[in-house]
C-alpha atoms as a PDB file:
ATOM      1  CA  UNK A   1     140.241  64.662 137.928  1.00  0.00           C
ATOM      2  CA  UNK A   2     139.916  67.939 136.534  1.00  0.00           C
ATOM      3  CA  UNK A   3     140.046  69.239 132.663  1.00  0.00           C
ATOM      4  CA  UNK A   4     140.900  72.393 131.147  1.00  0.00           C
ATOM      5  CA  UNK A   5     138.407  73.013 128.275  1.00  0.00           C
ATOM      6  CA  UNK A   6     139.320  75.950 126.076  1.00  0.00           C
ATOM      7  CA  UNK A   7     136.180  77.728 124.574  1.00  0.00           C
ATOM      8  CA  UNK A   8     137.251  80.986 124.553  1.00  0.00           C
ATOM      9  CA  UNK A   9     137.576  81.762 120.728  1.00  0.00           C
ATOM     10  CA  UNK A  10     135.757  83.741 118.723  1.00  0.00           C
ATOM     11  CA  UNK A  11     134.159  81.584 116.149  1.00  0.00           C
ATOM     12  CA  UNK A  12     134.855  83.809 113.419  1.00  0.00           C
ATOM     13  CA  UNK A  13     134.546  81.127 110.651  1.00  0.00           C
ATOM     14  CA  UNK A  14     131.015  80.084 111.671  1.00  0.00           C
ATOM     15  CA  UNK A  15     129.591  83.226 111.886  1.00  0.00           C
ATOM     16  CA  UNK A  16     126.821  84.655 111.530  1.00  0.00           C
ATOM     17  CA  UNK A  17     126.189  81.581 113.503  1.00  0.00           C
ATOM     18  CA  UNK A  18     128.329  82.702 116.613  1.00  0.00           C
ATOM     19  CA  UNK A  19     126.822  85.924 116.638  1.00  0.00           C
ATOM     20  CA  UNK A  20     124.665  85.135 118.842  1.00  0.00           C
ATOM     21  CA  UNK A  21     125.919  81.394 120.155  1.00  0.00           C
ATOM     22  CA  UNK A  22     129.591  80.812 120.984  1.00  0.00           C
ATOM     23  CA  UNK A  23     130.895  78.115 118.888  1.00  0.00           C
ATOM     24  CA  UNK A  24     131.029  74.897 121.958  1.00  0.00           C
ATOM     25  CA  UNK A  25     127.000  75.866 122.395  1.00  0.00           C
ATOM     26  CA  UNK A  26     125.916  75.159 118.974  1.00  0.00           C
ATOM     27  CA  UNK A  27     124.265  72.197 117.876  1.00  0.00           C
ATOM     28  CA  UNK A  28     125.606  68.594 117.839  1.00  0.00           C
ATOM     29  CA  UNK A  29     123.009  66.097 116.932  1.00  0.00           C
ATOM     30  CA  UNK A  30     120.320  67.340 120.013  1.00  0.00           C
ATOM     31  CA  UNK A  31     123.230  68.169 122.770  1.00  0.00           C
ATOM     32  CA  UNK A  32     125.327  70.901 121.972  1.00  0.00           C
ATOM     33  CA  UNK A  33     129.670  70.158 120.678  1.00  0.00           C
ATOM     34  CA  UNK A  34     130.274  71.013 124.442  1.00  0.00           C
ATOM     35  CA  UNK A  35     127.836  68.707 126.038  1.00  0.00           C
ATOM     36  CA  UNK A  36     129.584  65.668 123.828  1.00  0.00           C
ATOM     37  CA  UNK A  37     132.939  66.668 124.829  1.00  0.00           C
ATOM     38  CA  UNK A  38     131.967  66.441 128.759  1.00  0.00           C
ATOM     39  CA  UNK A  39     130.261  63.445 128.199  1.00  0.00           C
ATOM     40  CA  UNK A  40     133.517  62.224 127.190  1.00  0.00           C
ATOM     41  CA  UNK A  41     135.449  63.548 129.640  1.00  0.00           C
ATOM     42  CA  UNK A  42     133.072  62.122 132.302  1.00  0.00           C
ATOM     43  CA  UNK A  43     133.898  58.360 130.961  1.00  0.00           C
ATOM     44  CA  UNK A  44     137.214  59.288 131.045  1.00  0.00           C
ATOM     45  CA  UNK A  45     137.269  60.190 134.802  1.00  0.00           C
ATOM     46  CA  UNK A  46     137.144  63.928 135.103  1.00  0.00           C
ATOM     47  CA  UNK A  47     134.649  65.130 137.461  1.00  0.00           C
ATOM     48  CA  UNK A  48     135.674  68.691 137.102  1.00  0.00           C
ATOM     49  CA  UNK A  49     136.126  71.223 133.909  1.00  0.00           C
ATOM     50  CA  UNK A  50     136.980  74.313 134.215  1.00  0.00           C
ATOM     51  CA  UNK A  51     135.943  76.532 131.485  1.00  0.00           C
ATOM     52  CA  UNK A  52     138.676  78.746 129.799  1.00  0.00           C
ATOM     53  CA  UNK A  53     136.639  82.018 128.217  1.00  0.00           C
ATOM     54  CA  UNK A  54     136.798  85.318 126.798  1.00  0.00           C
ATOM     55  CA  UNK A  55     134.321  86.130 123.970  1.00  0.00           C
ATOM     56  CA  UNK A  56     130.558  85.893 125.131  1.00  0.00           C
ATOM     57  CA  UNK A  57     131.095  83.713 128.682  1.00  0.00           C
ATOM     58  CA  UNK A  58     127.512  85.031 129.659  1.00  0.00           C
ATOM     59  CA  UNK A  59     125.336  82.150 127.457  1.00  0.00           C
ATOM     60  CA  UNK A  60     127.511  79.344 129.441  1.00  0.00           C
ATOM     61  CA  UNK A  61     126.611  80.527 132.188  1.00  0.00           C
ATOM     62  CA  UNK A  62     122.834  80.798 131.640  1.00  0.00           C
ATOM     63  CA  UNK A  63     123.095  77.007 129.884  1.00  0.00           C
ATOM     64  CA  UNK A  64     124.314  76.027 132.505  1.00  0.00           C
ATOM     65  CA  UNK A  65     122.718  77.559 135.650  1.00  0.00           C
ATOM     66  CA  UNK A  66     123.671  74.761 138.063  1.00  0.00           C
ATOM     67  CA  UNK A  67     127.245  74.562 137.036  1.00  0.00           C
ATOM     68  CA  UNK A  68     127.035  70.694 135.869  1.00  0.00           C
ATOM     69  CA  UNK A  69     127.217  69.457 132.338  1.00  0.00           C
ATOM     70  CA  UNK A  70     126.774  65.760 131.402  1.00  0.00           C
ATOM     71  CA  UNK A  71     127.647  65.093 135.244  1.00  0.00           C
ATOM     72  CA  UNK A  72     130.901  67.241 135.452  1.00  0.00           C
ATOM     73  CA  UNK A  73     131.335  69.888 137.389  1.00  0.00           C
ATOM     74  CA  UNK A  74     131.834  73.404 135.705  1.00  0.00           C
ATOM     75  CA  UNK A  75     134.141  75.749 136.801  1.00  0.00           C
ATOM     76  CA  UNK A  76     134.226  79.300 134.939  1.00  0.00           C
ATOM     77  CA  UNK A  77     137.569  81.150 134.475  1.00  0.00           C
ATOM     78  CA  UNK A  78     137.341  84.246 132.478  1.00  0.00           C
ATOM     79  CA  UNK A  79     140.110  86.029 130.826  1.00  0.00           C
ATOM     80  CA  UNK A  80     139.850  90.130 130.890  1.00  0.00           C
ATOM     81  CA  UNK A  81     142.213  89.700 127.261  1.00  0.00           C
ATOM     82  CA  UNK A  82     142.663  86.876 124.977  1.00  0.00           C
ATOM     83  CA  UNK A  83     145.791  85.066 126.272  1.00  0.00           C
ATOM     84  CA  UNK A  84     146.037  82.743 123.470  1.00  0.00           C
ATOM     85  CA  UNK A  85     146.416  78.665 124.368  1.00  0.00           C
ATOM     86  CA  UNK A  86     148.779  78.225 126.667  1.00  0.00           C
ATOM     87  CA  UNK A  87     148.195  81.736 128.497  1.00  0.00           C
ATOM     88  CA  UNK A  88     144.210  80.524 129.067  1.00  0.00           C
ATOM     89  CA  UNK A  89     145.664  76.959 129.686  1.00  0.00           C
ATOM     90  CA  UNK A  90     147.550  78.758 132.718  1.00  0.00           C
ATOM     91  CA  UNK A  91     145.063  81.467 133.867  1.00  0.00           C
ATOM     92  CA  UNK A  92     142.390  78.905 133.821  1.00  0.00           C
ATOM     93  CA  UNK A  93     144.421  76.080 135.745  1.00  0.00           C
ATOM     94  CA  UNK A  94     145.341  78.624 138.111  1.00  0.00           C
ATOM     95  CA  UNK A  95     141.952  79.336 138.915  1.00  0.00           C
ATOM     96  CA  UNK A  96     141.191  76.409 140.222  1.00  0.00           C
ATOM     97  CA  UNK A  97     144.388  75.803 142.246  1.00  0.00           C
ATOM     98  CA  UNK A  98     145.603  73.135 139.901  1.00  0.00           C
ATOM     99  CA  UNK A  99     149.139  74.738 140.383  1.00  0.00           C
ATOM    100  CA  UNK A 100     149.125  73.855 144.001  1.00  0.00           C
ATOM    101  CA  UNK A 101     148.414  70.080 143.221  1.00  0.00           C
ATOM    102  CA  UNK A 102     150.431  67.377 142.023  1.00  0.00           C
ATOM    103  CA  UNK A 103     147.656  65.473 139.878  1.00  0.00           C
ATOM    104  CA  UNK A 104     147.580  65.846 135.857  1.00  0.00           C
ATOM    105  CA  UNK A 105     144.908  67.061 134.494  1.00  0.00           C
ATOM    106  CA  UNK A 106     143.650  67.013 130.767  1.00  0.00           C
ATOM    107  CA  UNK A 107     143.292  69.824 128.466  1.00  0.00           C
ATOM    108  CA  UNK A 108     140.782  69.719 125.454  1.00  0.00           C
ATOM    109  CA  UNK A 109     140.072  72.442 122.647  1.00  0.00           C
ATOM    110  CA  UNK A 110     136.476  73.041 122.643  1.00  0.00           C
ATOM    111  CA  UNK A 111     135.544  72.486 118.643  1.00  0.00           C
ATOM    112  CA  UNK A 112     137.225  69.397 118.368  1.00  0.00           C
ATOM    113  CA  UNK A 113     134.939  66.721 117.721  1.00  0.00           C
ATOM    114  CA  UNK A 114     136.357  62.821 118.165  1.00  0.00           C
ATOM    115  CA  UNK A 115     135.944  59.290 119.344  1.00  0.00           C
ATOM    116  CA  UNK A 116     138.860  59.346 121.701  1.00  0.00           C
ATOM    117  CA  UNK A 117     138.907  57.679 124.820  1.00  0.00           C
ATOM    118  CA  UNK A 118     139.845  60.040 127.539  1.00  0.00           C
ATOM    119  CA  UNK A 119     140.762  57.280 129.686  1.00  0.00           C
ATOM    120  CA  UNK A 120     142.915  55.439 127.003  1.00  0.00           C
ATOM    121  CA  UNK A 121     144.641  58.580 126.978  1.00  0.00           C
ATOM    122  CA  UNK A 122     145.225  59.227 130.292  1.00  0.00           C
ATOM    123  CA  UNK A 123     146.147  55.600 131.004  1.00  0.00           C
ATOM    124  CA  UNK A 124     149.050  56.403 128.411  1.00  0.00           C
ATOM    125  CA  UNK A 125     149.826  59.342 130.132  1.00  0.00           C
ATOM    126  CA  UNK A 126     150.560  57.426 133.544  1.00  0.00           C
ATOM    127  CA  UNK A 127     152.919  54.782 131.785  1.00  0.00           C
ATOM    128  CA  UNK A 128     154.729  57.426 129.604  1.00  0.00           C
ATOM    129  CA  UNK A 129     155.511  59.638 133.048  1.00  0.00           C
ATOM    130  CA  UNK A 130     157.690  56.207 134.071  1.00  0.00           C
ATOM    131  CA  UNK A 131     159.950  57.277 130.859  1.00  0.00           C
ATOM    132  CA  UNK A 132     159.877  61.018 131.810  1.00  0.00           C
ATOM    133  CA  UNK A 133     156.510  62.521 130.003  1.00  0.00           C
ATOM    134  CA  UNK A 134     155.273  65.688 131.739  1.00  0.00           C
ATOM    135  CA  UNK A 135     152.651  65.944 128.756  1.00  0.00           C
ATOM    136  CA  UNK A 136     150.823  63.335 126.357  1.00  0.00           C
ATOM    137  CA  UNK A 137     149.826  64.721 123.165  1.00  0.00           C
ATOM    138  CA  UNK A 138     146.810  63.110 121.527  1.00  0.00           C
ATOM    139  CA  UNK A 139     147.725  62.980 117.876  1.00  0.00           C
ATOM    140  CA  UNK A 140     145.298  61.936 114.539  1.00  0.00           C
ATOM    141  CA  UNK A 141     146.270  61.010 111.021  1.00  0.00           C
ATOM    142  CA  UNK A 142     145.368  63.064 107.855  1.00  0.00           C
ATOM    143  CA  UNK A 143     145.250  63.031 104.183  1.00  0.00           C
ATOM    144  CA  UNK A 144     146.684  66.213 103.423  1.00  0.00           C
ATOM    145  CA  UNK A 145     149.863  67.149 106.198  1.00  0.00           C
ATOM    146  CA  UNK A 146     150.799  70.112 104.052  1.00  0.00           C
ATOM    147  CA  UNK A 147     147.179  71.755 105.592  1.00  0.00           C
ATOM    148  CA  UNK A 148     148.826  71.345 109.829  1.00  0.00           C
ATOM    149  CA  UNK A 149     151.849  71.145 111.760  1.00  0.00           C
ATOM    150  CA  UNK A 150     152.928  67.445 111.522  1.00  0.00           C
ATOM    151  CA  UNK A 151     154.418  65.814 114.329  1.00  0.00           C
ATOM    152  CA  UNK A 152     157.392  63.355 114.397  1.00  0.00           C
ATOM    153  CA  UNK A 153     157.288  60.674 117.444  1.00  0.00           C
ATOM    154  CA  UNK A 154     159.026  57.913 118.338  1.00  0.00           C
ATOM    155  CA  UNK A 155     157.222  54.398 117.522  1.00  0.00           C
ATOM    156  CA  UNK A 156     157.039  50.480 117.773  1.00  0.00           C
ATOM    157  CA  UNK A 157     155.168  47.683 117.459  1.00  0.00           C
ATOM    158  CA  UNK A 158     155.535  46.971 121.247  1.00  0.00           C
ATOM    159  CA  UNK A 159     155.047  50.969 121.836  1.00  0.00           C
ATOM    160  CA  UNK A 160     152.818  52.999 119.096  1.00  0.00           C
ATOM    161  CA  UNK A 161     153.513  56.230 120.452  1.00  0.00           C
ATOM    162  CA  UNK A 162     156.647  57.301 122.427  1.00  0.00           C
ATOM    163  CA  UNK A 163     158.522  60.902 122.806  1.00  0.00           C
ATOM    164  CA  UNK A 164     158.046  63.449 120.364  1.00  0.00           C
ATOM    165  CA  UNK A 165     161.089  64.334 118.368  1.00  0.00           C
ATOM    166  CA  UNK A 166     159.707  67.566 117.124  1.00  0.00           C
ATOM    167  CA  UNK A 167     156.897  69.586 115.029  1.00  0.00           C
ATOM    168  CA  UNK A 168     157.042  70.775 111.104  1.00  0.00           C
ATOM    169  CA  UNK A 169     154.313  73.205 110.277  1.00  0.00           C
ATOM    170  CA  UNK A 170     152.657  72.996 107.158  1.00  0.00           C
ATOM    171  CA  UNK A 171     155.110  70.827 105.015  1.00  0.00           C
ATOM    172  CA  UNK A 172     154.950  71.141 101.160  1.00  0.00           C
ATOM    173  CA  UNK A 173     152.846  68.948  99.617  1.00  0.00           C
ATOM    174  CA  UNK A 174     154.923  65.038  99.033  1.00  0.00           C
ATOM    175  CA  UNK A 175     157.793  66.470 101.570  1.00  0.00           C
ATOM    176  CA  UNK A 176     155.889  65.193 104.877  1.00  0.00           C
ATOM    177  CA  UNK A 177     157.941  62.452 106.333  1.00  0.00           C
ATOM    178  CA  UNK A 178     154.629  62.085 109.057  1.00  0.00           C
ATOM    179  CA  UNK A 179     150.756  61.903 108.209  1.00  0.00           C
ATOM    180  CA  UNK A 180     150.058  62.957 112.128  1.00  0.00           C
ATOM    181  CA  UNK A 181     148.853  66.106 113.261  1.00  0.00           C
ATOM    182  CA  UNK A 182     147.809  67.216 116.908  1.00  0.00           C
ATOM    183  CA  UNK A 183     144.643  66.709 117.901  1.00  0.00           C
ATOM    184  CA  UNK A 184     143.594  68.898 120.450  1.00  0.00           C
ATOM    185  CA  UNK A 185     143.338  66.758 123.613  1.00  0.00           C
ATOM    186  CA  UNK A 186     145.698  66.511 126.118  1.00  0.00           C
ATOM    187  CA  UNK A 187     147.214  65.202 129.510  1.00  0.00           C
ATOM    188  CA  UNK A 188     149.817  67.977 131.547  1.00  0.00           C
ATOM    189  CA  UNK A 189     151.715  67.152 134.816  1.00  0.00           C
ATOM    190  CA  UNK A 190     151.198  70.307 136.899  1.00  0.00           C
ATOM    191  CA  UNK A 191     154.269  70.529 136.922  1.00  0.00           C
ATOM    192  CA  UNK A 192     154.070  71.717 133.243  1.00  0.00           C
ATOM    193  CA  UNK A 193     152.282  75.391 134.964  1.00  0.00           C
ATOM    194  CA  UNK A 194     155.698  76.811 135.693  1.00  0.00           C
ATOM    195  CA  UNK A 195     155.706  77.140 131.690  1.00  0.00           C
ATOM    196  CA  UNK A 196     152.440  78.533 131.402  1.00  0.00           C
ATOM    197  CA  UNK A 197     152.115  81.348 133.794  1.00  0.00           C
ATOM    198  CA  UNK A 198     148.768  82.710 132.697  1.00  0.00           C
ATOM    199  CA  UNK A 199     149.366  86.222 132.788  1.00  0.00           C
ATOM    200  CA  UNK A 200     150.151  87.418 129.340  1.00  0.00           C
ATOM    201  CA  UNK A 201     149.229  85.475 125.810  1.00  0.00           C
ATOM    202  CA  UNK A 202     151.481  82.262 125.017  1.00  0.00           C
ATOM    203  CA  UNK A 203     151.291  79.947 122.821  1.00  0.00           C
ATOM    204  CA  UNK A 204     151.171  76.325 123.486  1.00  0.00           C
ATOM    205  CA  UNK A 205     151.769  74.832 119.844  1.00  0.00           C
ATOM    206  CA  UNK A 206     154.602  77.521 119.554  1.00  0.00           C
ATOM    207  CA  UNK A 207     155.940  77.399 122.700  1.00  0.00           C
ATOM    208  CA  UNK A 208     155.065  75.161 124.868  1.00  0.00           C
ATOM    209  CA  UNK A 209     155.017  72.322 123.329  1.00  0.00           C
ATOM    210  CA  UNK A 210     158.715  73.107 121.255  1.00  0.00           C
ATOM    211  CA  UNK A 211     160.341  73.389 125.259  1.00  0.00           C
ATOM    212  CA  UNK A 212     158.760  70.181 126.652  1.00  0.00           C
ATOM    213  CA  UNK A 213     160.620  68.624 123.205  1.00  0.00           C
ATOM    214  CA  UNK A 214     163.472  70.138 123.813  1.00  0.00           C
ATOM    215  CA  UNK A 215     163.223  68.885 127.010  1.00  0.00           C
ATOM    216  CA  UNK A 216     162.077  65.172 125.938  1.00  0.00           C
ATOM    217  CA  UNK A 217     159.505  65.831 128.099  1.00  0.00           C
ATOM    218  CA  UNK A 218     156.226  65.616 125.679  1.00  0.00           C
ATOM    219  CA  UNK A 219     154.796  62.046 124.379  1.00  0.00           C
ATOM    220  CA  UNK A 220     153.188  60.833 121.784  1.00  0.00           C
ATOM    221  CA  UNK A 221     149.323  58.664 122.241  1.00  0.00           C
ATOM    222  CA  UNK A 222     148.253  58.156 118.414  1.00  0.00           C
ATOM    223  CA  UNK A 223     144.610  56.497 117.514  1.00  0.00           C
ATOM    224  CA  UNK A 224     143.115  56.669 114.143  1.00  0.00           C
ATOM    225  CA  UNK A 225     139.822  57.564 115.976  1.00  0.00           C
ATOM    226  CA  UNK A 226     136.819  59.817 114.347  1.00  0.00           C
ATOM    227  CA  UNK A 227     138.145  63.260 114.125  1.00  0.00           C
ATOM    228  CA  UNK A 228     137.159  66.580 113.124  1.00  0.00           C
ATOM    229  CA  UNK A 229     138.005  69.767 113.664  1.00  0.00           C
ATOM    230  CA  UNK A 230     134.116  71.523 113.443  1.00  0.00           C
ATOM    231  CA  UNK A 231     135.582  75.136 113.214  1.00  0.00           C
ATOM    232  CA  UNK A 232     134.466  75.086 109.902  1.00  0.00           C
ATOM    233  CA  UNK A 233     131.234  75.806 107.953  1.00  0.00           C
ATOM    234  CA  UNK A 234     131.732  72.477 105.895  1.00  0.00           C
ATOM    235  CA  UNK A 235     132.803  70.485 108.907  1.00  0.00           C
ATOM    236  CA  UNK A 236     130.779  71.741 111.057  1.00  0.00           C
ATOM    237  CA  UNK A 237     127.673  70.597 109.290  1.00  0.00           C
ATOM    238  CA  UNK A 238     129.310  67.126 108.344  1.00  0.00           C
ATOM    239  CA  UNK A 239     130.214  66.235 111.929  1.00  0.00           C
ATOM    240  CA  UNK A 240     126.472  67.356 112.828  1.00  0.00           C
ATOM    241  CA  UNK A 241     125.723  64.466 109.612  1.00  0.00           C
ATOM    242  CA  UNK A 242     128.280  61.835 111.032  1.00  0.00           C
ATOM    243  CA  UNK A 243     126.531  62.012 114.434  1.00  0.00           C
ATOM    244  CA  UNK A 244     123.244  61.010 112.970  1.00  0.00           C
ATOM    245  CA  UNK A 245     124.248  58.928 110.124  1.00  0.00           C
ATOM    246  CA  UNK A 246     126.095  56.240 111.835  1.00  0.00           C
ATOM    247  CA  UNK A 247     129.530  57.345 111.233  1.00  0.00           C
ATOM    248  CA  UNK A 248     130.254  57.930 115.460  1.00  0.00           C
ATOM    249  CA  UNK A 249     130.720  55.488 117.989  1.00  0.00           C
ATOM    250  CA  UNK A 250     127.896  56.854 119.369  1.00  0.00           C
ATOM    251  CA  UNK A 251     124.842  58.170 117.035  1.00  0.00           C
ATOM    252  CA  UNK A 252     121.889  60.571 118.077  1.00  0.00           C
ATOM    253  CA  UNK A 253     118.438  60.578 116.950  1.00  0.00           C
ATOM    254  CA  UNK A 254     118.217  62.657 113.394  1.00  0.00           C
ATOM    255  CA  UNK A 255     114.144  64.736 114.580  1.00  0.00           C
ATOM    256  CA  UNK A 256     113.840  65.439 117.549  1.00  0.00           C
ATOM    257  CA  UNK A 257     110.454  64.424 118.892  1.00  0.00           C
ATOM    258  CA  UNK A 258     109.159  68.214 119.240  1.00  0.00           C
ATOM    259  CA  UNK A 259     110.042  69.174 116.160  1.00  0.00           C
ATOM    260  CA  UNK A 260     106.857  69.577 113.702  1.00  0.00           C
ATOM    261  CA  UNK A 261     108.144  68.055 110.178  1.00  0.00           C
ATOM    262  CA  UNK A 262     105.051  68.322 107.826  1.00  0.00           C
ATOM    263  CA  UNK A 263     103.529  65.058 106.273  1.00  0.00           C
ATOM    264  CA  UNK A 264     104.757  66.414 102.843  1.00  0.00           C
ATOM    265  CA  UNK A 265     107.851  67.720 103.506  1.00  0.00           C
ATOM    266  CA  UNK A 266     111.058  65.474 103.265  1.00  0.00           C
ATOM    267  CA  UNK A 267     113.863  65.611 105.498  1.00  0.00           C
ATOM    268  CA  UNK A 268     117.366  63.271 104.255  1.00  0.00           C
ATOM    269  CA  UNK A 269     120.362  63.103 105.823  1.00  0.00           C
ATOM    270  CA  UNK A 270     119.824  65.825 108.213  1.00  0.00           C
ATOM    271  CA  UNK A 271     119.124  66.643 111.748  1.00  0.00           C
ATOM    272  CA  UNK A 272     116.493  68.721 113.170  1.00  0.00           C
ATOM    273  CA  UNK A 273     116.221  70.266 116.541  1.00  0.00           C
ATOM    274  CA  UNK A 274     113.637  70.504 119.429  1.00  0.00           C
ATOM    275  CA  UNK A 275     111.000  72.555 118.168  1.00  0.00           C
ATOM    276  CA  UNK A 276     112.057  73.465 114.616  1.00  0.00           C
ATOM    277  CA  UNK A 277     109.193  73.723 111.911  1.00  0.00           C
ATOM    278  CA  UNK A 278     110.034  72.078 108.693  1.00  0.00           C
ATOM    279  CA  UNK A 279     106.852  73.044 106.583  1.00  0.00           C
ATOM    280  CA  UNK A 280     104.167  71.547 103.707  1.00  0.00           C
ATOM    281  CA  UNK A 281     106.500  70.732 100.732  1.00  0.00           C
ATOM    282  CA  UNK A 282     109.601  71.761 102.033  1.00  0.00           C
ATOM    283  CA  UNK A 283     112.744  69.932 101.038  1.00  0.00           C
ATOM    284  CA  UNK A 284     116.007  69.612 103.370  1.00  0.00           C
ATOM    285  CA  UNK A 285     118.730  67.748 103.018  1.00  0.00           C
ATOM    286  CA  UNK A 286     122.706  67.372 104.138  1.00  0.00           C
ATOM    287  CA  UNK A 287     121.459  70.530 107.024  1.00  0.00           C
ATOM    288  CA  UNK A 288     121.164  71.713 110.023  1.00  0.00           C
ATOM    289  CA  UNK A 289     118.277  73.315 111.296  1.00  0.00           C
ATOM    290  CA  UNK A 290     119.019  74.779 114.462  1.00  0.00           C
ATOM    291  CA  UNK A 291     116.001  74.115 117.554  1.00  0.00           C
ATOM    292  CA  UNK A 292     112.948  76.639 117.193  1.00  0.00           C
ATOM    293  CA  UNK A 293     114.610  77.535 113.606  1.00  0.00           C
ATOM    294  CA  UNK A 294     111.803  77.566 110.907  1.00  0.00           C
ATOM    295  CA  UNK A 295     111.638  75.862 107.124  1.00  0.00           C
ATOM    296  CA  UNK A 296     109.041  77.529 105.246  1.00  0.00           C
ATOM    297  CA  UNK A 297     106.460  75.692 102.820  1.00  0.00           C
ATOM    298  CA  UNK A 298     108.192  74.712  99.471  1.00  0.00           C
ATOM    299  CA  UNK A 299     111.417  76.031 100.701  1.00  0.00           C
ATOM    300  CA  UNK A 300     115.044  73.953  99.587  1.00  0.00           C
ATOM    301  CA  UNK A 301     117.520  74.051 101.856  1.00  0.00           C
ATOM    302  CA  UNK A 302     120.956  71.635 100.828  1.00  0.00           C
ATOM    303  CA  UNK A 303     124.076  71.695 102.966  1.00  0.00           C
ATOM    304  CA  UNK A 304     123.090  74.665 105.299  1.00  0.00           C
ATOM    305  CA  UNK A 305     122.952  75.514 108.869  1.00  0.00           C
ATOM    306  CA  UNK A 306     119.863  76.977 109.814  1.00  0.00           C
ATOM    307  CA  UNK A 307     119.573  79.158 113.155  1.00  0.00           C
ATOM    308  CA  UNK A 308     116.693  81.812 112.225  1.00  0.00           C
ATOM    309  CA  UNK A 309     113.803  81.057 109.345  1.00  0.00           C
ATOM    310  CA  UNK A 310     114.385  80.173 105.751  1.00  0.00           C
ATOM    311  CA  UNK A 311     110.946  82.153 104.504  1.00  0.00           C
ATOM    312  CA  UNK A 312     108.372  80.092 102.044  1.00  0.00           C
ATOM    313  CA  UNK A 313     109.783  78.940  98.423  1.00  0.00           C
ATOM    314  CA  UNK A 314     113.278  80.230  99.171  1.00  0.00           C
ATOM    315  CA  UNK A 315     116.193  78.352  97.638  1.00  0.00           C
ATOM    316  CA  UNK A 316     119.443  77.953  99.954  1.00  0.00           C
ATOM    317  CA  UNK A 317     122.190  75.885  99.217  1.00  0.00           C
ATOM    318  CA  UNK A 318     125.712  76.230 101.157  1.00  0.00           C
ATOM    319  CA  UNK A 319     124.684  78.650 103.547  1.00  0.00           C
ATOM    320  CA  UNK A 320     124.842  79.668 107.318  1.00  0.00           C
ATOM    321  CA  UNK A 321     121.679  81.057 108.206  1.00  0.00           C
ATOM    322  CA  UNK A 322     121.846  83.326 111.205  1.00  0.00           C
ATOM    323  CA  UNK A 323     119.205  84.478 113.917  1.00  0.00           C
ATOM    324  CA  UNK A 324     117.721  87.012 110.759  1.00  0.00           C
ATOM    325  CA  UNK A 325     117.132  84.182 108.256  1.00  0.00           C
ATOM    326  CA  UNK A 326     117.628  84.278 104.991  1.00  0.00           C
END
């Protein structure tokens, strides 16, 4: 089965992180967000992703030198202009001749990070097609609607998610009649391509999506999974914390075993990569520091993602720390 995996974005809100390292490549735990994702998708069945990108595709190519991540296959399709999500959903399932098949395929936004089951969600898929379903929406529940587009779905005891009646973006706050927002992962009929003809931008969560509604073609599959959408600097370091700390499914080791953590430093609640230097009576907590990245001696560094060197006795708090340190 294949998957359409859009990492094409520019990462603008983690820079200067993804200055140098497009947002799927960074850090998550010791893999990288997109090496989690496939290993997802693998459980789930696909065998096959092919890679929707613009901005940067030269480091996934040179990660990835023998085309295989986490056992999946990798497939590279890369856009000459951004074509927005459903025009890189198109161009990219084009490229691999999905458009000639009759098999569904899943679709997954890059910087989502989440305990779905792929193949809980594609097993939906399959029994929502009997009631007419060309796509399967994965959607999540939040605290605050008023911050996405809700989503309004059919549901029952006997049948938790069902068609979609429709989308409200960014209700006022006490006026959402729905705490469920997309989620970023989904299941298409390729029969859904004649929509998405991948040669000009398109929207799927403006477009897309509203048709197959109109249509009562799009279903609902709703979990109260983990969630998070890492496109943040404050997400992005807590899903790196909820990997580690026990909040996942799945958790990954906090040090890795290269890195060099001085006797008298301390290190809470935070994950260090292969062959990072955390230094004499340096203090780090609630961070990130990124592999090969350097702590200096008697430096503090609280709620920060560290990529280049935080020099001795500095003070960071808050802070993305690029490839030029502090």
């Amino acid at each position: 089965m294949f998957a359409v995996v859009l990492v094409g974005g520019f990462g603008t809100r983690l820079r200067p992180l993804t200055n140098d390292i497009p947002k799927p490549l960074l850090p998550l735990g010791q893999r990288t967000i997109l090496e989690c994702l496939m290993d997802q998708l693998s459980r789930g069945g696909v065998t096959d992703a092919v890679l929707a990108l613009g901005f940067k595709p030269e480091p996934f190519l040179a990660a990835y030198p023998d085309a295989r991540c986490a056992g999946v296959r990798l497939h590279y399709a890369i856009e000459s202009t951004p074509l927005d999500t459903a025009g890189a959903i198109g161009f990219a399932a084009r490229f691999v001749g999905l458009h000639e098949q009759s098999e569904a395929f899943v679709v997954a936004n890059g910087d989502i990070v989440c305990d779905l089951s792929i193949r809980e969600l594609i097993d939906q898929h399959r029994v929502n097609v009997q009631g007419g379903a060309q796509a399967t929406i994965h959607l999540t529940p939040v605290d605050d609607p008023s911050q996405y587009g809700v989503v309004h779905f059919e549901a029952s005891e006997s049948r938790p998610g069902g068609r979609v009646g429709g989308f409200v973006e960014k209700p006022s706050s006490g006026t959402a009649t729905s705490r469920y927002v997309n989620a970023g992962t989904y299941v298409f009929e390729s029969s859904v391509l004649q929509h998405l003809p991948g040669d000009a931008p398109l929207s799927v969560e403006r477009v897309t999506f509203p048709l197959l509604v109109e249509r009562g073609e799009l279903f609902a599959h709703p979990t109260d999974d983990y969630w998070l959408d890492a496109g943040r600097p404050d997400t992005y370091v807590r899903a790196n914390l909820d990997v580690v700390g026990g909040v996942r499914r799945e958790r990954d080791v906090a040090i890795h075993p290269s890195a060099q953590v001085h006797v008298h430093a301390a290190v809470n609640d935070s994950v260090v990569g292969a062959g990072a230097t955390v230094a004499d009576g340096a203090r780090v907590s609630n961070s990130i520091v990124f592999p090969n990245a350097t702590v200096g001696a008697r430096a503090q560094v609280h709620g920060c993602a560290v990529l280049g060197n935080v020099p001795d006795g500095a003070v960071v708090r808050d802070t993305l720390v690029g490839s030029e340190g502090v």
